[in-house]
Protein backbone atom coordinates (compact mmCIF):
# COMPACT_ATOMS: atom_id res chain seq x y z
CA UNK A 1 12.35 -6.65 -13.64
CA UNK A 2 11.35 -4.06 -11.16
CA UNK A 3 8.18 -6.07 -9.98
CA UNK A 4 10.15 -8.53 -8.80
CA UNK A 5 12.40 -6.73 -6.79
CA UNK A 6 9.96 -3.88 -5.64
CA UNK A 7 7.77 -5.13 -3.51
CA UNK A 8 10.23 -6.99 -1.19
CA UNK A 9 12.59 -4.19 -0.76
CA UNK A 10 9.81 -1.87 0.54
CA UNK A 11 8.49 -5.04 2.47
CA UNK A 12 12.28 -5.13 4.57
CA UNK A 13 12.47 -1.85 4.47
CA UNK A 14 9.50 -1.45 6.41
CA UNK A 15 10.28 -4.35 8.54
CA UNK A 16 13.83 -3.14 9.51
CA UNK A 17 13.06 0.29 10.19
CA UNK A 18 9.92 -0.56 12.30
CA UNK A 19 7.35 1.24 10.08
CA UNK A 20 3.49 1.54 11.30
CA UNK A 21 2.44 2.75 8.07
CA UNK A 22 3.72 1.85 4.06
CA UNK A 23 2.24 4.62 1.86
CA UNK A 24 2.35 3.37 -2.05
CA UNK A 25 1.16 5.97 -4.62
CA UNK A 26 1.16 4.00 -7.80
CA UNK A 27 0.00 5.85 -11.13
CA UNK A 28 1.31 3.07 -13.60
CA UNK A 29 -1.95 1.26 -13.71
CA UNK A 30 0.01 -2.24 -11.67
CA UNK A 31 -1.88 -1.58 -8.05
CA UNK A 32 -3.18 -5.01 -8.16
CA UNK A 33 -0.39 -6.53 -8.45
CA UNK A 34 2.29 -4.33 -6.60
CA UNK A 35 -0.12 -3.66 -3.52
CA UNK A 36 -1.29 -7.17 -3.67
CA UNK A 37 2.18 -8.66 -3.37
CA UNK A 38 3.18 -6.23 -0.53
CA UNK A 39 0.33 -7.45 1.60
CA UNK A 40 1.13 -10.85 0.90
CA UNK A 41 5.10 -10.35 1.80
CA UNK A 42 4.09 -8.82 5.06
CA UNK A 43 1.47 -11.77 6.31
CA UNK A 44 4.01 -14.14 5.17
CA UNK A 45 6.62 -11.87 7.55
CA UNK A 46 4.25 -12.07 10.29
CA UNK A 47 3.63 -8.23 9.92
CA UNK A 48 0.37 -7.44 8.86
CA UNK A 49 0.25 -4.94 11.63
CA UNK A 50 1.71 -2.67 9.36
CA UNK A 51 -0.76 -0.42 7.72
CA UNK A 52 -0.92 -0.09 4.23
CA UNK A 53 -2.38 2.97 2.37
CA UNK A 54 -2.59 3.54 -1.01
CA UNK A 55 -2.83 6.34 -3.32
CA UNK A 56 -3.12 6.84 -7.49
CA UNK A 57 -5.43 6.87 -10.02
CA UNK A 58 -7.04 4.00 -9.18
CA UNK A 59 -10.32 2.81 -10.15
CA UNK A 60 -13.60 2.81 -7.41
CA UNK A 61 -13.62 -0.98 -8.28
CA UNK A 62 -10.04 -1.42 -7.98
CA UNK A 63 -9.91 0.74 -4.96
CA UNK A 64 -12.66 -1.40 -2.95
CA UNK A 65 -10.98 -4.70 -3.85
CA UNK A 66 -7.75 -2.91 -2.25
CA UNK A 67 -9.40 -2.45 0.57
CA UNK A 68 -11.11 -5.91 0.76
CA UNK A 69 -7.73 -7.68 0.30
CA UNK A 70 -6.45 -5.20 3.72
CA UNK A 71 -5.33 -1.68 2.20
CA UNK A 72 -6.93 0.37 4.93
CA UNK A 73 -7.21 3.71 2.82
CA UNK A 74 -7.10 4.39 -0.83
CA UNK A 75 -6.70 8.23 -2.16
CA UNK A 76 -7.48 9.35 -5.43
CA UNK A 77 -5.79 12.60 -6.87
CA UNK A 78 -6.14 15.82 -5.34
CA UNK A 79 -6.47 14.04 -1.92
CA UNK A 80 -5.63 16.95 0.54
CA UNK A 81 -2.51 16.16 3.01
CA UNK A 82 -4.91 16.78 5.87
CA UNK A 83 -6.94 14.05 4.80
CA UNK A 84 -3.95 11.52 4.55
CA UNK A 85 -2.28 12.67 7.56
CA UNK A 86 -5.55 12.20 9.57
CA UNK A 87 -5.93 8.59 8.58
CA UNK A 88 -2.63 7.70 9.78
CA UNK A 89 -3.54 8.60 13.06
């Protein structure tokens, strides 16, 4: 199943190519669980360094339990590029 692959191939991908930032745009409603199991992949790495933004469709509710659990920006639709490209700075 894809959920169970997903989220450690981004994980070592980040990881190998020395990444600062993992951008996830998820529209299939599974942000809890996807983003959830990235963060978890990189403290168990030793990488939680890596900054993880998210974007989607995602719920306020959702969205602020993102951020409590370490996603350090969530952007809804119509975000402008400027915005994202400024909080990766």
């Amino acid at each position: 199943m894809l959920r169970d692959w997903l989220a450690p191939a981004i994980v070592r991908q980040a990881i190998d190519e020395d990444v600062d930032v993992i951008g996830l745009s998820i529209k299939s409603g599974s942000h809890m669980e996807h983003v959830g199991r990235v963060l978890a992949l990189l403290k168990e790495a030793g990488r939680s360094d890596i900054v993880v933004m998210v974007g989607g469709t995602i719920p306020e509710d959702d969205a602020r339990k993102l951020e409590s659990m370490g996603v350090a920006k969530v952007f809804g639709p119509g975000t402008p590029t400027r915005d994202i490209i400024v909080a990766t700075q």
